[in-house]
N, C-alpha and C. Protein backbone atom coordinates (compact mmCIF):
# COMPACT_ATOMS: atom_id res chain seq x y z
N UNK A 1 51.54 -83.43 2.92
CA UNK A 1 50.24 -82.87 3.31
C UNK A 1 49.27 -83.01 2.16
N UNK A 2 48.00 -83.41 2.31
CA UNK A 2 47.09 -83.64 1.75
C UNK A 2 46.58 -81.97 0.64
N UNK A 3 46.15 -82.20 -0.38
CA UNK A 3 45.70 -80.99 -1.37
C UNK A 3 44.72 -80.60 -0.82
N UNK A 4 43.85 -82.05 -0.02
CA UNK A 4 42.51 -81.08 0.55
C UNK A 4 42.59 -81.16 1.52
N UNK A 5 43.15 -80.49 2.15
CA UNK A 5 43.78 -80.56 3.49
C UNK A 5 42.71 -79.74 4.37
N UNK A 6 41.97 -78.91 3.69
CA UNK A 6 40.19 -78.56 4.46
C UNK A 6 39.36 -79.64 4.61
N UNK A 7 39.61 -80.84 4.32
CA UNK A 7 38.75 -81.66 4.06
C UNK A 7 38.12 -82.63 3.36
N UNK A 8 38.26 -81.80 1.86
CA UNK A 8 37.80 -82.61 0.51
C UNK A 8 38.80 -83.54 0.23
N UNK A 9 38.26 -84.78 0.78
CA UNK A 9 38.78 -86.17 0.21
C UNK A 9 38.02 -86.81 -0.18
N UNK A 10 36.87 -86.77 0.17
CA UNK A 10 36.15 -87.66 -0.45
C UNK A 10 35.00 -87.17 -1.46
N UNK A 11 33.95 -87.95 -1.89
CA UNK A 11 33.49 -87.48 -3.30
C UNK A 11 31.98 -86.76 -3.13
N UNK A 12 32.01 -87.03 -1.71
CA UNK A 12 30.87 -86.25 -1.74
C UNK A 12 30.80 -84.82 -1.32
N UNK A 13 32.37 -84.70 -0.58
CA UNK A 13 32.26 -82.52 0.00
C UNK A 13 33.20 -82.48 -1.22
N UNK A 14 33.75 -83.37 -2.45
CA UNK A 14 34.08 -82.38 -3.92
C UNK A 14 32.95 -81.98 -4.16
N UNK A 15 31.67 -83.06 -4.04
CA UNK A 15 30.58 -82.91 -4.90
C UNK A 15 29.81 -81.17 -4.53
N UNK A 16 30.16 -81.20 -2.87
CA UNK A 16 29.42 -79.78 -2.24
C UNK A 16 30.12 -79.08 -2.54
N UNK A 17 31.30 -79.15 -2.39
CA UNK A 17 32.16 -77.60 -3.23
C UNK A 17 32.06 -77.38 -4.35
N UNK A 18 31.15 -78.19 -5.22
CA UNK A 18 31.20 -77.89 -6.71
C UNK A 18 29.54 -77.66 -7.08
N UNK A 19 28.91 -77.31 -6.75
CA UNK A 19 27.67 -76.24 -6.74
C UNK A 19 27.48 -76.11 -8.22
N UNK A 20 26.17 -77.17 -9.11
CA UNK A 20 26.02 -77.12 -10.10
C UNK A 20 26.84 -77.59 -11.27
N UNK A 21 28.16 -78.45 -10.66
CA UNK A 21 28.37 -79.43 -11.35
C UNK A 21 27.70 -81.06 -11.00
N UNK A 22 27.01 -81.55 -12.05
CA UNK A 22 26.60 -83.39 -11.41
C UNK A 22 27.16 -83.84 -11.25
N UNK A 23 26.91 -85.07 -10.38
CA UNK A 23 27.85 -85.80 -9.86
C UNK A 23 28.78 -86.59 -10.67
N UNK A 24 27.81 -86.91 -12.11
CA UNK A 24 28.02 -87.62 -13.12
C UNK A 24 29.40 -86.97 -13.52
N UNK A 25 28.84 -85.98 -13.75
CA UNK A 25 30.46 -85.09 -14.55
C UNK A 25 31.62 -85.24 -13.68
N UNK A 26 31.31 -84.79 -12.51
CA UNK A 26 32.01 -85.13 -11.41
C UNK A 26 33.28 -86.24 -11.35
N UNK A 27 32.36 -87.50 -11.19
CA UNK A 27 32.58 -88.50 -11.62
C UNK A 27 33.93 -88.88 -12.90
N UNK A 28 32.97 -88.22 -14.01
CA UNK A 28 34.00 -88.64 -15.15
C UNK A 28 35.13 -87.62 -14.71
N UNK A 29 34.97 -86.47 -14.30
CA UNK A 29 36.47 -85.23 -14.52
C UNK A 29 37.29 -86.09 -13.42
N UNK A 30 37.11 -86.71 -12.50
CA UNK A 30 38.11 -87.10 -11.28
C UNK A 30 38.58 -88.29 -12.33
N UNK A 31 37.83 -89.29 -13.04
CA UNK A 31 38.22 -90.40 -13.52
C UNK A 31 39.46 -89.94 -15.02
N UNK A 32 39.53 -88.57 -15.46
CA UNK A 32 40.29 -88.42 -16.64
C UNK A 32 41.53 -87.42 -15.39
N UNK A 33 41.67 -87.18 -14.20
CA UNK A 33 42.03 -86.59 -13.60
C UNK A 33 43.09 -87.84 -13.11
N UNK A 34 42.59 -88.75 -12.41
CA UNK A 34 43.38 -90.01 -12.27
C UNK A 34 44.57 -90.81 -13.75
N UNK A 35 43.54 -90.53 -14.57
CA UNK A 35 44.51 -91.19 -15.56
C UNK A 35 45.51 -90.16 -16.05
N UNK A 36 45.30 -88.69 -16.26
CA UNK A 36 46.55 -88.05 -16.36
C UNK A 36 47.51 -88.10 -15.56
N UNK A 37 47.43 -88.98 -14.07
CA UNK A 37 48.42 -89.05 -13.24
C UNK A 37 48.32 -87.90 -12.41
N UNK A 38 47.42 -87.25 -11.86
CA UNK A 38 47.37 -86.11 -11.01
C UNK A 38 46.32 -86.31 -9.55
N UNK A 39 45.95 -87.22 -9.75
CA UNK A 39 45.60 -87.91 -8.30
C UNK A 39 45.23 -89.27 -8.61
N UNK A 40 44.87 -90.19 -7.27
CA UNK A 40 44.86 -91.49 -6.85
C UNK A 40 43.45 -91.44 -6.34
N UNK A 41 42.95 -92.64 -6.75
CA UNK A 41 41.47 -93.15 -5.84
C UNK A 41 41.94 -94.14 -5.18
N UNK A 42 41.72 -93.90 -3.63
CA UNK A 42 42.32 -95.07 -2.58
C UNK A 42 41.26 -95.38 -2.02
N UNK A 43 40.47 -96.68 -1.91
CA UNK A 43 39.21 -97.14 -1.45
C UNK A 43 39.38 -97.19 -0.04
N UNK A 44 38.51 -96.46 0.89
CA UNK A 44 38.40 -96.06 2.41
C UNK A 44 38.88 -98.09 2.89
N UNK A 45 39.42 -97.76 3.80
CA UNK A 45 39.67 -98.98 5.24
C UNK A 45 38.40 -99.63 4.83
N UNK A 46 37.63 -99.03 5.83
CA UNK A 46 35.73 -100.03 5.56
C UNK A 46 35.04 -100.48 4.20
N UNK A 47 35.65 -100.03 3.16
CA UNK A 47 35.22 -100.75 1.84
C UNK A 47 33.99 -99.46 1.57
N UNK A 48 33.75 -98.49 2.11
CA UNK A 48 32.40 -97.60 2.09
C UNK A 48 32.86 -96.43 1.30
N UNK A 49 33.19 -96.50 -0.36
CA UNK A 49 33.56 -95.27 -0.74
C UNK A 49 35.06 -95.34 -1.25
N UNK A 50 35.76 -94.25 -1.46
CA UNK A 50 37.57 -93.86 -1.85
C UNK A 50 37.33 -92.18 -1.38
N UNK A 51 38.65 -92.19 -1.08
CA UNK A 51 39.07 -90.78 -0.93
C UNK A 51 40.68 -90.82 -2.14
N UNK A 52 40.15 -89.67 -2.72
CA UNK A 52 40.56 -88.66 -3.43
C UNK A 52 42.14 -87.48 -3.21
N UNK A 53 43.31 -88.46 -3.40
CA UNK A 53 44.50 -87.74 -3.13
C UNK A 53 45.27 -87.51 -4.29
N UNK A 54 45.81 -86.16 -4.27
CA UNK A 54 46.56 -85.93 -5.24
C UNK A 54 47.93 -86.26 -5.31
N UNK A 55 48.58 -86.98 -6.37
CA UNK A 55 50.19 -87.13 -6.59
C UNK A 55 51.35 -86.31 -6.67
N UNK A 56 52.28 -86.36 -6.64
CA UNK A 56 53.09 -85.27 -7.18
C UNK A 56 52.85 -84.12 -7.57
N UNK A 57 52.58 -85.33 -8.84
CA UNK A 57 52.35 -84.25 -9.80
C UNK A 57 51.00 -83.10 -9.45
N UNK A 58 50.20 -83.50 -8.94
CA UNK A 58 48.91 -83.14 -8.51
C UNK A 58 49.08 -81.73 -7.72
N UNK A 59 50.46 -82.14 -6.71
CA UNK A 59 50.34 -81.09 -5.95
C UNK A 59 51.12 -80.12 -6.14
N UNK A 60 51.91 -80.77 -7.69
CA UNK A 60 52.74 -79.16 -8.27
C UNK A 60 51.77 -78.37 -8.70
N UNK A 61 51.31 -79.16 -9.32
CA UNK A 61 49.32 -78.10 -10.50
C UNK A 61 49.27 -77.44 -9.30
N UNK A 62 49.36 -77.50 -8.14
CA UNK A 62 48.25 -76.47 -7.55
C UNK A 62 48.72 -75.27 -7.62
N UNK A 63 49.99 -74.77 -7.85
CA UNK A 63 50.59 -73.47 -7.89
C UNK A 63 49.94 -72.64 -9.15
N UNK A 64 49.88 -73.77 -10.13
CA UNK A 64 49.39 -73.26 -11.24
C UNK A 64 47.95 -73.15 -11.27
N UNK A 65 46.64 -73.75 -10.71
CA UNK A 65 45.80 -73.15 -10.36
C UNK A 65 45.76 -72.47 -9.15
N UNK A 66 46.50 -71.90 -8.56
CA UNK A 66 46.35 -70.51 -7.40
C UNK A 66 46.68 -69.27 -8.40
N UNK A 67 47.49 -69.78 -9.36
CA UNK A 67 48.16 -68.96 -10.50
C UNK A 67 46.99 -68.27 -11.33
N UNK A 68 46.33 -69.58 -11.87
CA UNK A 68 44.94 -68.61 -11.86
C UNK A 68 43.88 -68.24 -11.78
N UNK A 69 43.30 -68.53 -10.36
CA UNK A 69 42.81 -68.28 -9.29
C UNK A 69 43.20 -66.62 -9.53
N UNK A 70 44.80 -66.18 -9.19
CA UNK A 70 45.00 -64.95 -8.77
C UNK A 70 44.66 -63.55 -9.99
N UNK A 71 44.80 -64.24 -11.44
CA UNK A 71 44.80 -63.95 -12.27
C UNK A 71 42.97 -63.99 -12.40
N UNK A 72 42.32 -64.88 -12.39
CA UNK A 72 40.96 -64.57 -12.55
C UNK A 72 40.34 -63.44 -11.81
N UNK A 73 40.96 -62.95 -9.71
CA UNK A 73 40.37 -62.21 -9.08
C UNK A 73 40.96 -61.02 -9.70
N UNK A 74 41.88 -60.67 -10.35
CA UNK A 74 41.94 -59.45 -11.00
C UNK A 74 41.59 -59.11 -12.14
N UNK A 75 41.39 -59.86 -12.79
CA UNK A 75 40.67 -59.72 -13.85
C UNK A 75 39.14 -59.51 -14.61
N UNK A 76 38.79 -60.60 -13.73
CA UNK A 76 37.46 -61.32 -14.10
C UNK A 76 36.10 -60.49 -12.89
N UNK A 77 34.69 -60.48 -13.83
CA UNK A 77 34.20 -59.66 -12.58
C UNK A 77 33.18 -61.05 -12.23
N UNK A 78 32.69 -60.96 -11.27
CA UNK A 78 31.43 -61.93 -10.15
C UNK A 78 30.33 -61.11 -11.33
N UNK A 79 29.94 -62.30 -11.54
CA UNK A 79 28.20 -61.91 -12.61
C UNK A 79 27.52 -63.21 -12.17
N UNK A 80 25.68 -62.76 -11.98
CA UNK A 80 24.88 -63.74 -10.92
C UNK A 80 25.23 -64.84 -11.35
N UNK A 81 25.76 -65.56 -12.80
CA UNK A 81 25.61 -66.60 -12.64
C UNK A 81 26.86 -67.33 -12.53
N UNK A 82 27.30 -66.58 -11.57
CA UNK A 82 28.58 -67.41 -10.88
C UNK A 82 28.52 -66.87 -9.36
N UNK A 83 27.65 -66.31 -9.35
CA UNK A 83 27.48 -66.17 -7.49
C UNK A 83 26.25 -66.61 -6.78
N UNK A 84 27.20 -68.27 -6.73
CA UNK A 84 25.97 -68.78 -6.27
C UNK A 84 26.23 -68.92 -4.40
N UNK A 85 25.41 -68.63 -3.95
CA UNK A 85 25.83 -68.73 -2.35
C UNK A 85 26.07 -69.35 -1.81
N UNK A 86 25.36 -70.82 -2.30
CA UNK A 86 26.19 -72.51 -1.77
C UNK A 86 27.56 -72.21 -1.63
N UNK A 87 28.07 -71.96 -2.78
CA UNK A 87 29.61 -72.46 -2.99
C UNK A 87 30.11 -71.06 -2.06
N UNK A 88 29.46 -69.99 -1.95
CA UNK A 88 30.29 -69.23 -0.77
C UNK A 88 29.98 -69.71 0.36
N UNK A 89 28.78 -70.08 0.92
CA UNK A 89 28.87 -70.72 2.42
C UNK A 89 29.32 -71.88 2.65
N UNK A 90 30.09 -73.13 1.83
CA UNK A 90 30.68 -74.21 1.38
C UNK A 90 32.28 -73.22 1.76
N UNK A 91 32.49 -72.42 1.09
CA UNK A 91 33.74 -72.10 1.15
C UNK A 91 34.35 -71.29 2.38
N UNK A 92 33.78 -70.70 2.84
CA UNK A 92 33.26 -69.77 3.92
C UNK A 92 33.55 -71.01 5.19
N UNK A 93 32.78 -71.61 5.31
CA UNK A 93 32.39 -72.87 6.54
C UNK A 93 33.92 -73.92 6.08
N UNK A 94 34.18 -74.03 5.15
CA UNK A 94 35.18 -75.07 4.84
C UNK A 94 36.89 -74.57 4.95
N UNK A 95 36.93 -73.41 4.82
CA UNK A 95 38.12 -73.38 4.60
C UNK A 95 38.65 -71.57 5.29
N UNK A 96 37.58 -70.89 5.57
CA UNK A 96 37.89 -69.61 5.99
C UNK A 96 37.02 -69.24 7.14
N UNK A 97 36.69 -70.02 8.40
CA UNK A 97 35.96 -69.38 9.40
C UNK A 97 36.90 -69.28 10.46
N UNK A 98 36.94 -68.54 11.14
CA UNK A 98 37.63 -67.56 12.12
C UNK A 98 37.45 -68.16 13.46
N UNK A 99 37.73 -69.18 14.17
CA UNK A 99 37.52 -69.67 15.51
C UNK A 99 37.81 -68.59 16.12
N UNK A 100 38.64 -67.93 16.38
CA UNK A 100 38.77 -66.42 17.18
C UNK A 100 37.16 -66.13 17.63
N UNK A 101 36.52 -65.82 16.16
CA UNK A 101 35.62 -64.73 16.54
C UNK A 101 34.46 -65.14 16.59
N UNK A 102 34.28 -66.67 16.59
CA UNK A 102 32.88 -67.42 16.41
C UNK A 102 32.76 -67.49 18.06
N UNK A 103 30.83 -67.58 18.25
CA UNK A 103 30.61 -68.02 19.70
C UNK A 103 31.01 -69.48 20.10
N UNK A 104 31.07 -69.93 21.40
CA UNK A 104 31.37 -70.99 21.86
C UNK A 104 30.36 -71.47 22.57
N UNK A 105 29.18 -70.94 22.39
CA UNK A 105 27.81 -71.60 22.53
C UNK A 105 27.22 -71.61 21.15
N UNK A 106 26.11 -73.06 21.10
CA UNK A 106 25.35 -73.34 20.26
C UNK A 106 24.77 -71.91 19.36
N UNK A 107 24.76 -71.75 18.72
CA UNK A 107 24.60 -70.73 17.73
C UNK A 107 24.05 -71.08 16.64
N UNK A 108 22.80 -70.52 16.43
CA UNK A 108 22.61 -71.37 14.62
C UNK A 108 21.96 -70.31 13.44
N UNK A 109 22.45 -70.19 12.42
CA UNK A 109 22.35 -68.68 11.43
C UNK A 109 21.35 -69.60 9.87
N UNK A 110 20.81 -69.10 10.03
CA UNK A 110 19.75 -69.88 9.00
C UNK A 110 20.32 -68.70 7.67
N UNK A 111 20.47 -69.16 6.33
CA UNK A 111 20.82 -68.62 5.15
C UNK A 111 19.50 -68.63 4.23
N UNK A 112 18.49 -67.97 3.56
CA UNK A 112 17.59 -67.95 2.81
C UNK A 112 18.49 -67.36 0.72
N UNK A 113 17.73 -68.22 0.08
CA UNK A 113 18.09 -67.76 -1.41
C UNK A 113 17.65 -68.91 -2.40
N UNK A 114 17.66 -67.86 -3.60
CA UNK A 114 17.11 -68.85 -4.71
C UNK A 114 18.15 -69.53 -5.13
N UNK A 115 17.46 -70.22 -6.02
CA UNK A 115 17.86 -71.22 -6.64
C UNK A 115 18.17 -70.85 -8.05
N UNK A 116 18.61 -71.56 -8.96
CA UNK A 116 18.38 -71.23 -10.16
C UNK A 116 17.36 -71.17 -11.13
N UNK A 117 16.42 -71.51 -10.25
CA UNK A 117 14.93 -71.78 -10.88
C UNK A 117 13.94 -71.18 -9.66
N UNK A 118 14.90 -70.07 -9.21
CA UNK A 118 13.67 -69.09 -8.47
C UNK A 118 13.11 -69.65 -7.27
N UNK A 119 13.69 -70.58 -6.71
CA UNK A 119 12.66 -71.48 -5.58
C UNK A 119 14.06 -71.11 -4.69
N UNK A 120 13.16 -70.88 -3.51
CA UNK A 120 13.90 -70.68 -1.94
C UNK A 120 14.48 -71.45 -1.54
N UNK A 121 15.37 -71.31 -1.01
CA UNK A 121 16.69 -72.76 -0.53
C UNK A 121 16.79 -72.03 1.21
N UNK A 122 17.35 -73.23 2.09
CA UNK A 122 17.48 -72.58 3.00
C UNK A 122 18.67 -73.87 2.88
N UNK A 123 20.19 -72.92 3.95
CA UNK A 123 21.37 -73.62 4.54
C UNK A 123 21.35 -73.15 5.67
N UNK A 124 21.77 -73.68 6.62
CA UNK A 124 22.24 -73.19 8.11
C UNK A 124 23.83 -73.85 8.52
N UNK A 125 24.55 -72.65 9.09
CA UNK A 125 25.43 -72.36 10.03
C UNK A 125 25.20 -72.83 11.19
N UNK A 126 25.54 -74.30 11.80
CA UNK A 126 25.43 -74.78 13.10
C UNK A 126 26.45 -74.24 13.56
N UNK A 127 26.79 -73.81 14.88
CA UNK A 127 28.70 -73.41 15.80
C UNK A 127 28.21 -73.73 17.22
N UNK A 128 29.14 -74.62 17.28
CA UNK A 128 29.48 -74.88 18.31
C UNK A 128 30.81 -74.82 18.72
N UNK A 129 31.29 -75.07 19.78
CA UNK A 129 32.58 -75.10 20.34
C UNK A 129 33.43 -74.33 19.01
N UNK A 130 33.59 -72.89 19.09
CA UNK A 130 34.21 -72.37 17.60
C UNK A 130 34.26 -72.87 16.24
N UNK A 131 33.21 -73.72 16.33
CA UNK A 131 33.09 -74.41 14.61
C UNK A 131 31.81 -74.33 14.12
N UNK A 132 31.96 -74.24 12.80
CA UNK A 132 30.81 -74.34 11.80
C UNK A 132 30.86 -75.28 11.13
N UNK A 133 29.64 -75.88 11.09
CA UNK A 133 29.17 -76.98 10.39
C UNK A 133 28.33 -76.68 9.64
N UNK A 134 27.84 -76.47 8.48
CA UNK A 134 27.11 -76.37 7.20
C UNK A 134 26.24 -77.20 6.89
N UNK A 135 25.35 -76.98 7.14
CA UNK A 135 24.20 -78.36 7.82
C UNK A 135 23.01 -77.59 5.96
N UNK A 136 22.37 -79.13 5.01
CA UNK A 136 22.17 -78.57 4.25
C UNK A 136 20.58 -78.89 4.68
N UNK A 137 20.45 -79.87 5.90
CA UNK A 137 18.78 -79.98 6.48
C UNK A 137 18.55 -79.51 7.75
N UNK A 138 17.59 -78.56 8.29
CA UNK A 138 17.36 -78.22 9.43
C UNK A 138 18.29 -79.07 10.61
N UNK A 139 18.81 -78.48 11.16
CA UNK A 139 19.61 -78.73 12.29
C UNK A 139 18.58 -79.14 13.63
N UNK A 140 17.76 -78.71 13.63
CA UNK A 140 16.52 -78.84 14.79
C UNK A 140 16.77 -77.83 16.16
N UNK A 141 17.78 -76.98 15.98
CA UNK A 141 17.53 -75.46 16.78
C UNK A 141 17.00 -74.57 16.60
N UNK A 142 16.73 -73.97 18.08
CA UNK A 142 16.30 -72.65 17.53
C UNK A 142 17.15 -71.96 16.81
N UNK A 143 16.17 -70.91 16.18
CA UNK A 143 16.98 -69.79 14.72
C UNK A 143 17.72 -68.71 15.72
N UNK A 144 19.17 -68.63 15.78
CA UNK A 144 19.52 -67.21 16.42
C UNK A 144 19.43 -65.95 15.38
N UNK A 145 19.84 -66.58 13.91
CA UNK A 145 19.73 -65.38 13.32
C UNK A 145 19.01 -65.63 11.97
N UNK A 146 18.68 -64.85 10.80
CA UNK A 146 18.46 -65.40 9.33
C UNK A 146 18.98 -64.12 8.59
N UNK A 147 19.43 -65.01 7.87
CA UNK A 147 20.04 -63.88 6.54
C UNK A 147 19.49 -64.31 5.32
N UNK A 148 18.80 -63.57 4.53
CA UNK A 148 18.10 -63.33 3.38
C UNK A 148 19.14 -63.06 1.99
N UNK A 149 19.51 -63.59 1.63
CA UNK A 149 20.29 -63.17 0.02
C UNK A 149 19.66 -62.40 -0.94
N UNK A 150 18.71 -61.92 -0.90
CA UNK A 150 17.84 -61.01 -2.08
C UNK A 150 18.80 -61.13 -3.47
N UNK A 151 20.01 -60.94 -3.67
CA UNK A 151 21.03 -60.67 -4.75
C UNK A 151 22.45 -61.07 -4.24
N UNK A 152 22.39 -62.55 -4.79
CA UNK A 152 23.82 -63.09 -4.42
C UNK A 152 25.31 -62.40 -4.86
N UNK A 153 24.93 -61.50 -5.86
CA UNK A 153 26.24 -60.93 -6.00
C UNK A 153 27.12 -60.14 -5.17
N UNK A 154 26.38 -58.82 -4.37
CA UNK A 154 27.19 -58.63 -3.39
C UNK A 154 27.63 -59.47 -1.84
N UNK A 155 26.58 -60.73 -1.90
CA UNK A 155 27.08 -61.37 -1.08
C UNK A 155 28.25 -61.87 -2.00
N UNK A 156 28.92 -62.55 -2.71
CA UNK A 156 29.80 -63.10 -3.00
C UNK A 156 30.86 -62.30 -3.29
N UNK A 157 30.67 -61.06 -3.93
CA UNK A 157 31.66 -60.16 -4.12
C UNK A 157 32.72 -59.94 -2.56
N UNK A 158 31.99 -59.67 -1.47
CA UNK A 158 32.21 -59.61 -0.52
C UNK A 158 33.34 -60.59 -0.09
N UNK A 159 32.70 -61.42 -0.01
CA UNK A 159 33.49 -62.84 0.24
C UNK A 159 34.47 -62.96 -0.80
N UNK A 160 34.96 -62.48 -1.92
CA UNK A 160 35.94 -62.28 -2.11
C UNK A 160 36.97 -60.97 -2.28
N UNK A 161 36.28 -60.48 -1.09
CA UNK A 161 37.60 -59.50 -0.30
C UNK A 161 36.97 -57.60 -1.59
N UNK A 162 35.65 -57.78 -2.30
CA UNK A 162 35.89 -56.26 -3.70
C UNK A 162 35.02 -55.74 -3.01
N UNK A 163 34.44 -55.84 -1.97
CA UNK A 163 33.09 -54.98 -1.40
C UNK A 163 33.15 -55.27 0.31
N UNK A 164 32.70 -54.10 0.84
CA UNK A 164 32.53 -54.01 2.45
C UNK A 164 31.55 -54.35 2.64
N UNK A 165 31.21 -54.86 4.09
CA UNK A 165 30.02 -55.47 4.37
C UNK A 165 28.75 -54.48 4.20
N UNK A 166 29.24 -53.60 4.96
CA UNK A 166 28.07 -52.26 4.70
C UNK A 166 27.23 -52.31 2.97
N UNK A 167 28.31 -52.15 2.36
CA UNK A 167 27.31 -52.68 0.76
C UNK A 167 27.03 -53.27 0.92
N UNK A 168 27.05 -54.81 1.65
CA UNK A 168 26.26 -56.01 0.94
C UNK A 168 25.01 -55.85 1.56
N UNK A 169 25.12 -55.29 2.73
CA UNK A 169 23.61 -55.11 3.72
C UNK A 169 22.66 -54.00 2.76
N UNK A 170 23.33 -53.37 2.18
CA UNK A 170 22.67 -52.49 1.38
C UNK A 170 22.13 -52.54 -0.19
N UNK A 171 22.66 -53.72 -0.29
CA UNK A 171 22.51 -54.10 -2.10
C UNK A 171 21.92 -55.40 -1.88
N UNK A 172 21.62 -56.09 -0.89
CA UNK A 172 20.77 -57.64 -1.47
C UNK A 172 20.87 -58.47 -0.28
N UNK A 173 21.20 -58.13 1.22
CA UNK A 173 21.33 -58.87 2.25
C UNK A 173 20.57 -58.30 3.25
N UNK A 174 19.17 -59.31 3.88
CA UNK A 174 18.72 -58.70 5.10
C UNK A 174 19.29 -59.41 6.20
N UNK A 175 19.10 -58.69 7.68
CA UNK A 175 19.47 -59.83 8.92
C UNK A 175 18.49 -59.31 9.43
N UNK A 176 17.82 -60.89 10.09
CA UNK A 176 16.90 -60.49 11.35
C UNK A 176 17.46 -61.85 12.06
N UNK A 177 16.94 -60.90 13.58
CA UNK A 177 17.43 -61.94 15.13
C UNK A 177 18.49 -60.75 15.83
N UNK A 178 19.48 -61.57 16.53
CA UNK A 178 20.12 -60.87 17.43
C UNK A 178 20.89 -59.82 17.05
N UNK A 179 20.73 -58.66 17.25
CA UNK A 179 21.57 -57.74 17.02
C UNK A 179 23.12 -57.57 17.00
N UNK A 180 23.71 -58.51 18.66
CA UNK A 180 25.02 -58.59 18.75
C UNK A 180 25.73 -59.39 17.75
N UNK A 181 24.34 -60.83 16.89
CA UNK A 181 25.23 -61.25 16.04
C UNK A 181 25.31 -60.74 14.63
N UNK A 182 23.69 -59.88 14.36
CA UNK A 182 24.36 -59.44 13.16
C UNK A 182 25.03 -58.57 12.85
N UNK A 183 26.29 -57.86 14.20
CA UNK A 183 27.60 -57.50 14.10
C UNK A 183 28.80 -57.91 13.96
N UNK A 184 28.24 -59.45 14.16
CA UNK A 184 29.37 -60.31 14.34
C UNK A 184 29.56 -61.25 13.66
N UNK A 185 28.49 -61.48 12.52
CA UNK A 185 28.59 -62.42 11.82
C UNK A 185 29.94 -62.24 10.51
N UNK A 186 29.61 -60.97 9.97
CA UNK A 186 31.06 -61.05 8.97
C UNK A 186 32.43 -60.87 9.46
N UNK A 187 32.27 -61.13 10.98
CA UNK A 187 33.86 -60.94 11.53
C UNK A 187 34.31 -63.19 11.49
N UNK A 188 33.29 -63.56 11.13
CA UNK A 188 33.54 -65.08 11.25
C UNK A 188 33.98 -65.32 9.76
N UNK A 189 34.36 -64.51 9.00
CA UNK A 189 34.68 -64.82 7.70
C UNK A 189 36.50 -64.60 7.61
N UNK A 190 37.40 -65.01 7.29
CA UNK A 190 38.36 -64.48 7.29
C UNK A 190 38.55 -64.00 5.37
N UNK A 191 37.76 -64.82 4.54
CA UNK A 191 38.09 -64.91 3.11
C UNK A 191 38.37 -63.32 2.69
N UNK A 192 37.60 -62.33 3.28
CA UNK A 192 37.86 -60.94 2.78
C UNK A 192 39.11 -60.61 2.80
N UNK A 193 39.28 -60.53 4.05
CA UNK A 193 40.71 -59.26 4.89
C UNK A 193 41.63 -60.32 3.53
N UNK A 194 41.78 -61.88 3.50
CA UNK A 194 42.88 -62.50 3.27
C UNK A 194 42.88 -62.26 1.79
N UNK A 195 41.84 -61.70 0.64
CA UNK A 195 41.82 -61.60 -0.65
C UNK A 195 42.20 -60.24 -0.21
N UNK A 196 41.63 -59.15 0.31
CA UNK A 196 42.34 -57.78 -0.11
C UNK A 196 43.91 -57.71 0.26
N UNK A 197 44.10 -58.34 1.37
CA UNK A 197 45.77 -58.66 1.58
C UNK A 197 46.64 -58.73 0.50
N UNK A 198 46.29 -60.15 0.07
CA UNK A 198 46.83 -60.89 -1.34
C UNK A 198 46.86 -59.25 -2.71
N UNK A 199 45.63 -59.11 -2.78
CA UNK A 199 45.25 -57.67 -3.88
C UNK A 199 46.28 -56.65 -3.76
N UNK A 200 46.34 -56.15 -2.15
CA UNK A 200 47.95 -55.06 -2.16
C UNK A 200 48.64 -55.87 -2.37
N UNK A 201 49.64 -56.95 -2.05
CA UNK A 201 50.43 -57.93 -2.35
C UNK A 201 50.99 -57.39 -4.01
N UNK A 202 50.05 -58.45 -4.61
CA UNK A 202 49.88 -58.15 -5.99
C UNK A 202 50.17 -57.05 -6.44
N UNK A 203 49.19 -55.94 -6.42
CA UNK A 203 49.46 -54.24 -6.61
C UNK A 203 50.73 -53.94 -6.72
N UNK A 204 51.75 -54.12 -5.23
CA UNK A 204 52.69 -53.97 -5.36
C UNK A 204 53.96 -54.60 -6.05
N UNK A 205 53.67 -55.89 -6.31
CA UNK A 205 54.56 -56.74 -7.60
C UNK A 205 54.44 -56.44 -8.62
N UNK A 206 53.30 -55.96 -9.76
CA UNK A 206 52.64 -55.34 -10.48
C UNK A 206 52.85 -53.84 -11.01
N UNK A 207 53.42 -53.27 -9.64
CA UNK A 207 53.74 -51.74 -9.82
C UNK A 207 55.14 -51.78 -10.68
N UNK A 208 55.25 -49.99 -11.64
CA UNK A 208 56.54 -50.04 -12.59
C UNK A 208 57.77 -49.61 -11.58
């Protein structure tokens, strides 16, 4: 089974999951990444590009970065300039949305927030048929809902499982549009419930 088995094979959704790294860098870290022997660049069928698979060895490392991954969420706190909202609605849409609880009609959630230089960004949440698509240019629907980021931190905190939604609506998140969805929108997330899970998990390995 593939490492990016959400998806990331190729170099351009590394490039979107990596939010403020260039491509350039990008670039070189996959190219010193290949020569340590921890993944392969295999040039696509059509000659348009390579996708990005990890070796062996590649896919032992990953224990050791979940290792600390697990060790950073207990440790380490979310400060703004690591909560950037791309990389939560990138992560969110890529690897933790909830087909259960998403609509199965066209649905589209417009995301508002700055930038690092203070200028307004907009992403939208396309769903259709229980999926989200992360669309980073107007989709050309109507808006069902918009969510405002005022202060990306409790949005991101959230999303990783240390804060209830109720705070985040209350510390830096507006919703306007449909009411039924802005009840329903943080039930399309699974990343919470599955980090506080993991957190008792832990707790209890941890305990004397």
């Amino acid at each position: 089974m593939s490492l990016y088995s959400n998806g990331c094979r190729t170099f351009n959704d590394l490039s979107s999951g990596a939010p403020g790294l260039s491509r350039a860098l990008l670039t070189k870290r996959l190219r010193e990444l290949e020569r340590a022997g921890l993944l392969v660049i295999v040039p696509k069928p059509n000659g348009r590009g390579s996708y990005y698979e990890p070796t062996e060895a590649g896919h032992e490392a990953w224990s050791v970065l979940a290792a600390l991954g697990t060790w950073g969420d207990r440790w380490t706190d979310i400060l703004a300039e690591h909560a950037d909202p791309n990389a939560v609605l990138w992560s969110w849409s890529h690897q933790y949305q909830n087909s259960e609880t998403l609509p199965p009609d066209r649905t589209v959630v417009q995301f508002e927030f700055r930038d690092e230089k203070s200028r307004w960004i907009r992403e939208w949440f396309r769903v259709e048929d229980r999926f989200i698509e992360l669309c980073l240019f107007d989709p050309g629907f109507d808006i069902d809902l918009v969510v405002r980021i005022e202060d990306p931190v409790p949005f991101a905190q959230w999303h990783a499982g240390l804060i209830e939604w109720r705070d985040v609506l209350r510390d830096g998140v507006t919703l306007t549009g449909s009411t039924h969805l802005q009840r329903a929108l943080p039930t399309w997330n699974t990343c919470p419930s599955s980090h506080k899970e993991r957190r008792i998990a832990e707790a209890g390995s941890f305990a004397y």
